[in-house]
C-alpha atoms as a PDB file:
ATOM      1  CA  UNK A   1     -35.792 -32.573  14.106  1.00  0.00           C
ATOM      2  CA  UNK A   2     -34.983 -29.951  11.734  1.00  0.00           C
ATOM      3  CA  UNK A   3     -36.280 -26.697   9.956  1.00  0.00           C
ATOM      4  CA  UNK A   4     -35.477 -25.833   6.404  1.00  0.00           C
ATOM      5  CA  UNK A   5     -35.901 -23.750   3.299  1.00  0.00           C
ATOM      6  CA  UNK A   6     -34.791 -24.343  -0.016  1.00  0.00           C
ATOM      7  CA  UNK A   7     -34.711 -21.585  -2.324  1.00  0.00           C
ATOM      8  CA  UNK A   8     -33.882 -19.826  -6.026  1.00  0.00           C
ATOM      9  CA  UNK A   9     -32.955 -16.639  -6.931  1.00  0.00           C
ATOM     10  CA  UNK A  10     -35.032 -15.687 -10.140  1.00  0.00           C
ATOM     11  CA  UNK A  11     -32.655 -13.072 -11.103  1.00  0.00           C
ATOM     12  CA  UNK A  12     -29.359 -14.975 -11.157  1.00  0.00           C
ATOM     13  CA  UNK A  13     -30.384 -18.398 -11.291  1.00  0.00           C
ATOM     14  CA  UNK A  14     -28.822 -19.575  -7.955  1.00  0.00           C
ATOM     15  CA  UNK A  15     -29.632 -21.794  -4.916  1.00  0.00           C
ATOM     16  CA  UNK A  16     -29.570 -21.894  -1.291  1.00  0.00           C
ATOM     17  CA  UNK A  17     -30.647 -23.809   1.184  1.00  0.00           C
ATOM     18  CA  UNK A  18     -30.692 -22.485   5.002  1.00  0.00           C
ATOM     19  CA  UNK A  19     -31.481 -25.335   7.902  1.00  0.00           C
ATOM     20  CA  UNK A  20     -31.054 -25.175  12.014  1.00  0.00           C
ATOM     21  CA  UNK A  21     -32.398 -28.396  14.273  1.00  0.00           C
ATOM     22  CA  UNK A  22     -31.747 -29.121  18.115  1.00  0.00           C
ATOM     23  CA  UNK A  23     -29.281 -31.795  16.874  1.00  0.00           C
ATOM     24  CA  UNK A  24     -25.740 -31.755  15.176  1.00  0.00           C
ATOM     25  CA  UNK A  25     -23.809 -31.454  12.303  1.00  0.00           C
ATOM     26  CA  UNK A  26     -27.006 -30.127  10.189  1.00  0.00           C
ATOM     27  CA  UNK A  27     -24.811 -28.963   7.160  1.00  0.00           C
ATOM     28  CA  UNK A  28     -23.604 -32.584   6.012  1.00  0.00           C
ATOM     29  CA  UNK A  29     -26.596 -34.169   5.659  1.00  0.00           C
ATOM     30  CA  UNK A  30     -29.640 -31.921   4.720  1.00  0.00           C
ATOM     31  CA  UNK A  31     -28.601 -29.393   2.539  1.00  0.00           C
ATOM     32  CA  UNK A  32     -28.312 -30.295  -1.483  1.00  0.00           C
ATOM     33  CA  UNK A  33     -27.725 -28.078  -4.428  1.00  0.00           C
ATOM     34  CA  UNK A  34     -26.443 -28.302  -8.060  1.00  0.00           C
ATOM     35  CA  UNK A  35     -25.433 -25.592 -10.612  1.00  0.00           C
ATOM     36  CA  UNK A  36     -27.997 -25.157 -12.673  1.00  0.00           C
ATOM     37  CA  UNK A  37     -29.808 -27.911 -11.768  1.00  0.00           C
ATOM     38  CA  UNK A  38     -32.114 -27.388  -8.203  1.00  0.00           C
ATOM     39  CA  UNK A  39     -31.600 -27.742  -4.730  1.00  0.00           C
ATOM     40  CA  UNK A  40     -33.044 -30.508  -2.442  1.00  0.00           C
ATOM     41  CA  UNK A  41     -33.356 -31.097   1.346  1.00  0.00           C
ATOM     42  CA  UNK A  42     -33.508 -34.423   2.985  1.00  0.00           C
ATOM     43  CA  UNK A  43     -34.528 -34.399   6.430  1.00  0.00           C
ATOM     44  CA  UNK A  44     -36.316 -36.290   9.224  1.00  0.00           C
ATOM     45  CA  UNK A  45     -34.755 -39.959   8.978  1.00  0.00           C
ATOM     46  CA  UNK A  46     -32.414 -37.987   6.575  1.00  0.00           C
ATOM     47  CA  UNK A  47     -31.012 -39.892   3.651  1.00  0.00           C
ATOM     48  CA  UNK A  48     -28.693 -37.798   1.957  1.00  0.00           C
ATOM     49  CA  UNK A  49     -28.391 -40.435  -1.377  1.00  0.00           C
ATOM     50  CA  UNK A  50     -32.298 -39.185  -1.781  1.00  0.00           C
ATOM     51  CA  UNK A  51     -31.062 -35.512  -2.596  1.00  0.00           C
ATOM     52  CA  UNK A  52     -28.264 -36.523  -4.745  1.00  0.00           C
ATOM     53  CA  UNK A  53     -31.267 -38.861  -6.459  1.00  0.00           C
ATOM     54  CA  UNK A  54     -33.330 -35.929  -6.446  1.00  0.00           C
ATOM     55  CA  UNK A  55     -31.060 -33.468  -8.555  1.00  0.00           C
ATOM     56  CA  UNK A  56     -29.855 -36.182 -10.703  1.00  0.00           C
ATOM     57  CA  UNK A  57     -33.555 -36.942 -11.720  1.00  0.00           C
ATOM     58  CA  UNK A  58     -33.883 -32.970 -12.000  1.00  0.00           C
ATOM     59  CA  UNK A  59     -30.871 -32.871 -14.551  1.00  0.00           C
ATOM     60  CA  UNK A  60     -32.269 -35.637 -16.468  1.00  0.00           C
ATOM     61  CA  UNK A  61     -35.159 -33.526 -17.307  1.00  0.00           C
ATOM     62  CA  UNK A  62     -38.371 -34.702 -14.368  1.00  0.00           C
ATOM     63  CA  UNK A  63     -39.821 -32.136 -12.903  1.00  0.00           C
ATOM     64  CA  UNK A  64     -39.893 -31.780  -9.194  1.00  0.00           C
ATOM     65  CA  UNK A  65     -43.229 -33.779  -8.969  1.00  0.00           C
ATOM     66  CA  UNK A  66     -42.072 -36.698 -11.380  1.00  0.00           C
ATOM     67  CA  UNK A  67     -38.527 -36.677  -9.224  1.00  0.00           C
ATOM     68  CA  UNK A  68     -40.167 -36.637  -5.980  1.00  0.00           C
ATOM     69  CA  UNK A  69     -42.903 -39.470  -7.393  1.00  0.00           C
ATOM     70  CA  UNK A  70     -39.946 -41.543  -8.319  1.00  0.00           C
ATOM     71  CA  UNK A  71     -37.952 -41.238  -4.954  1.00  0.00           C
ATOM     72  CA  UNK A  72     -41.181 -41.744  -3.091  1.00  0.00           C
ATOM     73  CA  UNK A  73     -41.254 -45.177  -5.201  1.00  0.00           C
ATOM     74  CA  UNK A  74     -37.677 -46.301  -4.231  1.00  0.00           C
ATOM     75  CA  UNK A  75     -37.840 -45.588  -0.720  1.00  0.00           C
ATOM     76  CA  UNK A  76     -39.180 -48.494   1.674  1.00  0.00           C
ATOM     77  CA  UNK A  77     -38.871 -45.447   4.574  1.00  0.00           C
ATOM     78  CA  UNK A  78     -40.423 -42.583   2.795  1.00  0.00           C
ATOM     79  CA  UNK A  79     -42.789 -42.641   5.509  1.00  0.00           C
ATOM     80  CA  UNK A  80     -40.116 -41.420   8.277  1.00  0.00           C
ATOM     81  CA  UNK A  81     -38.913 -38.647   6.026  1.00  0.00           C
ATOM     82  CA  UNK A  82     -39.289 -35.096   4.609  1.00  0.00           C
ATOM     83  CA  UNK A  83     -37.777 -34.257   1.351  1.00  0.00           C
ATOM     84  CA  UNK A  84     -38.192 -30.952  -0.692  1.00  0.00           C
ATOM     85  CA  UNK A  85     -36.930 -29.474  -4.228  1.00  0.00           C
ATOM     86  CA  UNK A  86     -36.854 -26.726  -6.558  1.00  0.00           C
ATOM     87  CA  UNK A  87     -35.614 -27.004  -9.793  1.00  0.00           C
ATOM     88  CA  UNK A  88     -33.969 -24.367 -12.614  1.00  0.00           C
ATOM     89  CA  UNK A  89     -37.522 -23.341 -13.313  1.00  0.00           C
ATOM     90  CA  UNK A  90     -38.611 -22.336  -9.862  1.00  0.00           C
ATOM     91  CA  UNK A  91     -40.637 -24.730  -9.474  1.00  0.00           C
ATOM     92  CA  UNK A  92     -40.807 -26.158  -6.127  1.00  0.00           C
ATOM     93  CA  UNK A  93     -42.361 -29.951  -4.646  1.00  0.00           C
ATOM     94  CA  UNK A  94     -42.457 -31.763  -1.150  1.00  0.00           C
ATOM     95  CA  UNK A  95     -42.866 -34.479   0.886  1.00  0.00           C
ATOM     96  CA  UNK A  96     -43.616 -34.975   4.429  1.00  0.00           C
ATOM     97  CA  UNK A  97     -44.055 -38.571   5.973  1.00  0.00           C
ATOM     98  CA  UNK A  98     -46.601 -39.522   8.068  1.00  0.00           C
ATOM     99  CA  UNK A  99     -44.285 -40.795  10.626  1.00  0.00           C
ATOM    100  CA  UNK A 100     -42.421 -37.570  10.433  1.00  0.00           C
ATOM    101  CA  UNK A 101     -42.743 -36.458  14.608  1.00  0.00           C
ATOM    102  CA  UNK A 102     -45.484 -33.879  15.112  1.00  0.00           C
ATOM    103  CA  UNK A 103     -45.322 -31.234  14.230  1.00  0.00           C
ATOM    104  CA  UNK A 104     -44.196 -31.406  11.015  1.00  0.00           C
ATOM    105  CA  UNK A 105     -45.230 -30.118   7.531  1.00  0.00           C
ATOM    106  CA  UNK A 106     -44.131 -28.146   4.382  1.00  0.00           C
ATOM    107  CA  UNK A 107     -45.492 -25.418   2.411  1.00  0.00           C
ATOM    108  CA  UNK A 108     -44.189 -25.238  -1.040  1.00  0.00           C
ATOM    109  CA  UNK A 109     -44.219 -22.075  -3.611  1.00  0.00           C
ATOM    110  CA  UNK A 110     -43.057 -20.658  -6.554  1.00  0.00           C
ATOM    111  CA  UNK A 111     -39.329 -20.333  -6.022  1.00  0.00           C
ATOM    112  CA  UNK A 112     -39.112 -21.795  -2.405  1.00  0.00           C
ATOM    113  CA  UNK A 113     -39.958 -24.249  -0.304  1.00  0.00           C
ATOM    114  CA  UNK A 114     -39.887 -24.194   3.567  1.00  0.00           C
ATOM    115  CA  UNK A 115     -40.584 -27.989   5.830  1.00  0.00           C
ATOM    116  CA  UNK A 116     -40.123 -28.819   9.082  1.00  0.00           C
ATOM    117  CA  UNK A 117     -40.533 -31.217  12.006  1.00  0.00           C
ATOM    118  CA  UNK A 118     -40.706 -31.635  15.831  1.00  0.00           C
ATOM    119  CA  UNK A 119     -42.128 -27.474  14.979  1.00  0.00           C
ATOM    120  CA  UNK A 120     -43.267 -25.700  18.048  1.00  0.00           C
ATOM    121  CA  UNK A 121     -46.032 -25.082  16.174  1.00  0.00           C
ATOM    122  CA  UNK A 122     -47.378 -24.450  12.165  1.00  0.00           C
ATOM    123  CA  UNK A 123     -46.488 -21.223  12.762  1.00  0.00           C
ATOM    124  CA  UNK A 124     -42.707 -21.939  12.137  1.00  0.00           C
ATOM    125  CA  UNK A 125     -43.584 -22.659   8.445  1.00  0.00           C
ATOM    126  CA  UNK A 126     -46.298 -19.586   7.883  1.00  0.00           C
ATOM    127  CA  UNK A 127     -43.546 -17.432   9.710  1.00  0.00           C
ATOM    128  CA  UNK A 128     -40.503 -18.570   7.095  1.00  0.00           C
ATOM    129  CA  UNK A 129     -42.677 -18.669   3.612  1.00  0.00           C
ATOM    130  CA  UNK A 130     -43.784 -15.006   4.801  1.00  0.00           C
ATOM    131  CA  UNK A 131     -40.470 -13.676   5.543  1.00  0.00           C
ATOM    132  CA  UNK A 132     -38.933 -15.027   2.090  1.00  0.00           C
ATOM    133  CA  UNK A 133     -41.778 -13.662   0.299  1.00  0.00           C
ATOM    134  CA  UNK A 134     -41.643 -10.549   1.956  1.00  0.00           C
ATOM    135  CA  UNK A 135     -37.764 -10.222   1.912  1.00  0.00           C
ATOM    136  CA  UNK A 136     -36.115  -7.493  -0.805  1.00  0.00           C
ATOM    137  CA  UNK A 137     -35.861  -9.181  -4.217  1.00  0.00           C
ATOM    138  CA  UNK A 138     -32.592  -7.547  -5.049  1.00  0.00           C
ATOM    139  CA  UNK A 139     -31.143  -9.138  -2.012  1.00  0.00           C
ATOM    140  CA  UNK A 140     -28.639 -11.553  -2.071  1.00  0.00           C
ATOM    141  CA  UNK A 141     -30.358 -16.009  -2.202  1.00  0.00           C
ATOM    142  CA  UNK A 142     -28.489 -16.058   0.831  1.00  0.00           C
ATOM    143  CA  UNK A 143     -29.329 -13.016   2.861  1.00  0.00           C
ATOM    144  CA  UNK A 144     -33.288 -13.931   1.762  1.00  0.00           C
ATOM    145  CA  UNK A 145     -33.092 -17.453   3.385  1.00  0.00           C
ATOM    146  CA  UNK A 146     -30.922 -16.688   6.438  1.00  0.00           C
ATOM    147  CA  UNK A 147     -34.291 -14.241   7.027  1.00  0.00           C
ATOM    148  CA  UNK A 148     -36.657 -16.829   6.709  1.00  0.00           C
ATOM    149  CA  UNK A 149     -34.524 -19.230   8.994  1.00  0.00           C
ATOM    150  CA  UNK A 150     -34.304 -16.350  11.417  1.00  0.00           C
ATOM    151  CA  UNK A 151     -38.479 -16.197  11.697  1.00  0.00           C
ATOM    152  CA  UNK A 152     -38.980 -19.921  11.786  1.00  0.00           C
ATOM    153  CA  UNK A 153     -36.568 -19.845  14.946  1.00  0.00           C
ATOM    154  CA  UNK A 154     -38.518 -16.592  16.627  1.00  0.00           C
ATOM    155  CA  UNK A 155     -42.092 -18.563  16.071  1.00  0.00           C
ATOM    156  CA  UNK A 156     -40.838 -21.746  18.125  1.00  0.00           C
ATOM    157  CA  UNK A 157     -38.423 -23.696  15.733  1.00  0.00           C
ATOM    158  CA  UNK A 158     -37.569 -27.270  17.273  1.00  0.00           C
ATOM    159  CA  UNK A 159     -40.123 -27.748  19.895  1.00  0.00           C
ATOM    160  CA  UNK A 160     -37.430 -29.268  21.906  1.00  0.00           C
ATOM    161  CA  UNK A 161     -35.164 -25.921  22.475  1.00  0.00           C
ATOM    162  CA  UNK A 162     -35.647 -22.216  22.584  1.00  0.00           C
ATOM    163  CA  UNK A 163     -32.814 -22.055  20.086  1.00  0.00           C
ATOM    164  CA  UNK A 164     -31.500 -24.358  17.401  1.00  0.00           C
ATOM    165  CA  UNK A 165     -27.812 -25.816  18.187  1.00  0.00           C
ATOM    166  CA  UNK A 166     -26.675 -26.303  14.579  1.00  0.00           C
ATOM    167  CA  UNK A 167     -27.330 -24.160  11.557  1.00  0.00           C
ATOM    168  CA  UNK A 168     -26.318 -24.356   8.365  1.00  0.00           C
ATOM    169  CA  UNK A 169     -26.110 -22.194   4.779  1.00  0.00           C
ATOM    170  CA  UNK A 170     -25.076 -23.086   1.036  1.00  0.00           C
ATOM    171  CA  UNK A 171     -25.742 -21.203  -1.689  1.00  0.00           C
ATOM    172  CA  UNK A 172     -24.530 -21.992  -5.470  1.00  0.00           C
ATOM    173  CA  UNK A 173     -22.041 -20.699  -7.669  1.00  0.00           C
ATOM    174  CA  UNK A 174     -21.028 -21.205 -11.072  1.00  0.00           C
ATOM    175  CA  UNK A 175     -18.578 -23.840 -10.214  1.00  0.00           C
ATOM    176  CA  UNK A 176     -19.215 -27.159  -9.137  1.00  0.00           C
ATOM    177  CA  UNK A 177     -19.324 -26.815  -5.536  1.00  0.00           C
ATOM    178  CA  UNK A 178     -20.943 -24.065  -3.374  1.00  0.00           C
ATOM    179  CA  UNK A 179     -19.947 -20.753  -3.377  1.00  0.00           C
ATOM    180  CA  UNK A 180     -20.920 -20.619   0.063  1.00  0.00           C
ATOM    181  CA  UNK A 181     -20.981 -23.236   2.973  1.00  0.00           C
ATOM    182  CA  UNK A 182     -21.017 -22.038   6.010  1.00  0.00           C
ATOM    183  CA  UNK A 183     -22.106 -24.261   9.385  1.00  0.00           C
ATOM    184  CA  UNK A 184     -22.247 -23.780  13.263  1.00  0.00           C
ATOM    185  CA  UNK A 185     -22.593 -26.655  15.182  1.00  0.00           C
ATOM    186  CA  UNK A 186     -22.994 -27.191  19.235  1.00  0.00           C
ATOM    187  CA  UNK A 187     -24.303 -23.860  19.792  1.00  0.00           C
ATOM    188  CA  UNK A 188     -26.803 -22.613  21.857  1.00  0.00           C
ATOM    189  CA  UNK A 189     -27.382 -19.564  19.498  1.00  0.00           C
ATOM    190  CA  UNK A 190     -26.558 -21.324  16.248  1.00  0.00           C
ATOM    191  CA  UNK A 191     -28.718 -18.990  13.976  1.00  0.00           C
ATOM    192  CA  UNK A 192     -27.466 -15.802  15.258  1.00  0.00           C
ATOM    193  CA  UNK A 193     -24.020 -17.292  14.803  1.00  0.00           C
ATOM    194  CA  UNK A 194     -24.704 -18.834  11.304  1.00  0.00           C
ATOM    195  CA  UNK A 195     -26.021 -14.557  10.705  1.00  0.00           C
ATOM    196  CA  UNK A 196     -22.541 -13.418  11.545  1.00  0.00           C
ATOM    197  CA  UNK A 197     -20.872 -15.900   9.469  1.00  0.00           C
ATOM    198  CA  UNK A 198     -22.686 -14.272   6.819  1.00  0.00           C
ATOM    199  CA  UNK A 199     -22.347 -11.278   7.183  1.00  0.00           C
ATOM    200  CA  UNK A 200     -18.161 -11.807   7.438  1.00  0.00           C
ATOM    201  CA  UNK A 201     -18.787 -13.630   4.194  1.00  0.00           C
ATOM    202  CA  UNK A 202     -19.890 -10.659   2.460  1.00  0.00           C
ATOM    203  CA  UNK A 203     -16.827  -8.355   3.689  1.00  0.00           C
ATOM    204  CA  UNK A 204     -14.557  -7.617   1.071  1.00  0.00           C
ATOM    205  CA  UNK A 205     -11.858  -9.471   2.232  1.00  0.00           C
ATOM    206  CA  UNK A 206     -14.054 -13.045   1.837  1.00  0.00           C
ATOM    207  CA  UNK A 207     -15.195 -11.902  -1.719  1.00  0.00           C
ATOM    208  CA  UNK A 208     -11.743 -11.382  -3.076  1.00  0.00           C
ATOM    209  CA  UNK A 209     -10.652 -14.673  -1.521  1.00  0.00           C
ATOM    210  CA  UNK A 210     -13.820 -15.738  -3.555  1.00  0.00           C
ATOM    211  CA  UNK A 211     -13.397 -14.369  -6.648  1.00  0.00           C
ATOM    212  CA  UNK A 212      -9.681 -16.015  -6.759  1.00  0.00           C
ATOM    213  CA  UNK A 213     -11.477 -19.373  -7.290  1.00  0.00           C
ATOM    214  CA  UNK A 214     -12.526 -18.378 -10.667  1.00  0.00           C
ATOM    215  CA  UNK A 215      -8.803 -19.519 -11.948  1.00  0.00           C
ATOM    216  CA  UNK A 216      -9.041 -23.003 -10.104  1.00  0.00           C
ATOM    217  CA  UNK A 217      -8.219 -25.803 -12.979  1.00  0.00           C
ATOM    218  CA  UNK A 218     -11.472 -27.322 -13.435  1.00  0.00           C
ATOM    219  CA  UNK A 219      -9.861 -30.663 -14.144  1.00  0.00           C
ATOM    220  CA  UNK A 220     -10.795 -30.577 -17.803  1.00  0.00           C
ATOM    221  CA  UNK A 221      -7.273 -28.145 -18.776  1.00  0.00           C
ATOM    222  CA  UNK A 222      -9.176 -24.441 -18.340  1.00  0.00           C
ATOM    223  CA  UNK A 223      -9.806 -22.452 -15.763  1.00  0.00           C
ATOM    224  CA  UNK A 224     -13.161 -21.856 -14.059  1.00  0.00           C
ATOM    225  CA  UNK A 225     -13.548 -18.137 -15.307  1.00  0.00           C
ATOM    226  CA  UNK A 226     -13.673 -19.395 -19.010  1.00  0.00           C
ATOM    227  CA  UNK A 227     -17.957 -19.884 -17.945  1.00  0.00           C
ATOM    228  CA  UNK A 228     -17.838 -16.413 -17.085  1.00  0.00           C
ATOM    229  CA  UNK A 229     -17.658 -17.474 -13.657  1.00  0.00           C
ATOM    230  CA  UNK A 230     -18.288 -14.210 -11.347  1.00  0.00           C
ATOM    231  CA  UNK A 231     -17.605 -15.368  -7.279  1.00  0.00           C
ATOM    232  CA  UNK A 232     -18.782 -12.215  -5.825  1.00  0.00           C
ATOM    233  CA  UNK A 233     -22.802 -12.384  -5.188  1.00  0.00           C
ATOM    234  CA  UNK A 234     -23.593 -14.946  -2.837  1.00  0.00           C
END
């Protein structure tokens, strides 16, 4: 029900993960990420505890194959589901169930991954891994997989709409929680929205507000900036 890319920036180290479906409420169950650690998308008969499994297994050293072999091994359902990760490393692993409703696939790369199901066609997943590979380097994790998102919707998306009600972005930080989470939800044009919320998220007036949460108390008696924490390049 839902297309999706998961994603690293090589220059900075951070995640993102950009996903729109014909369903609702997208952003709380299918996007994943961790600081430092990788980013992970659970999706299909979506089990959130699989991507929280997922980067835990990444932090404890597996790679993305080992941690995907080992969810794949606890899950009596992996059949119904898609799951996909990229580690600190860039590299990048996938799963995609056989009971996953057709169309559905991934295609996984150095740096990114992009999955799907209920696709219009393959087309949806050829059209995001291009547009991510052929977006600008020096732009911004989140700016790269909002255009990938964009061209899986304008090559079909969800078979079962012309246009995705419920988007959603995150994108990592050097705190513990995103730097950016943004979501639309019951919207006939939820990508195009989900592009404006970006774009107001990179106005100067968001970015200040942003860089203010580098002198949060982290709960351990310091403030956030003491990891050189820098809020303004999502």
């Amino acid at each position: 029900m839902t297309f999706s890319i998961v994603a690293r920036d090589p220059g900075n180290g951070r995640f993102a993960v950009a996903v729109a479906t014909f369903h609702i409420a997208v952003g709380a169950t299918v996007p994943h990420l961790r600081r430092n650690t990788g980013v992970a998308a659970s999706q299909g008969a979506s089990n959130p505890y699989l991507a929280h499994r997922g980067l835990e297994a990444l932090g404890n050293g597996l790679s993305p194959n080992e941690a995907l072999e080992w969810l794949l091994k606890i899950d009596e359902q992996r059949n119904a589901r898609q799951i996909q990760l990229v580690d600190a490393k860039g590299r990048s692993s996938a799963w995609t169930g056989e009971e996953c409703h057709d169309v559905a696939g991934h295609l996984c790369d150095e740096n990114f991954s992009v999955a799907g199901n209920w696709l219009k066609s393959t087309a949806v997943l050829d059209a995001m891994a291009e547009a991510f590979r052929q977006s600008d380097p020096s732009w911004k994790i989140g700016r790269r997989v909002l255009t990938a998102l964009v061209a899986g919707e304008a090559a079909g998306g969800d078979s079962r709409s012309p246009m995705a009600s419920s988007a959603a972005l995150q994108v990592s930080g050097e705190l513990d929680f995103p730097l950016l989470d943004l979501r639309v939800d019951f919207n006939s044009t939820a990508v195009s929205e989900l592009q404006n919320l970006y774009n107001q998220s990179q106005q100067n007036w968001a970015q200040h507000w942003r860089d203010q949460l580098a002198m949060l108390p982290d709960g351990r008696g310091r403030a956030a900036d003491d990891d050189n924490f820098n809020a303004g390049a999502a």
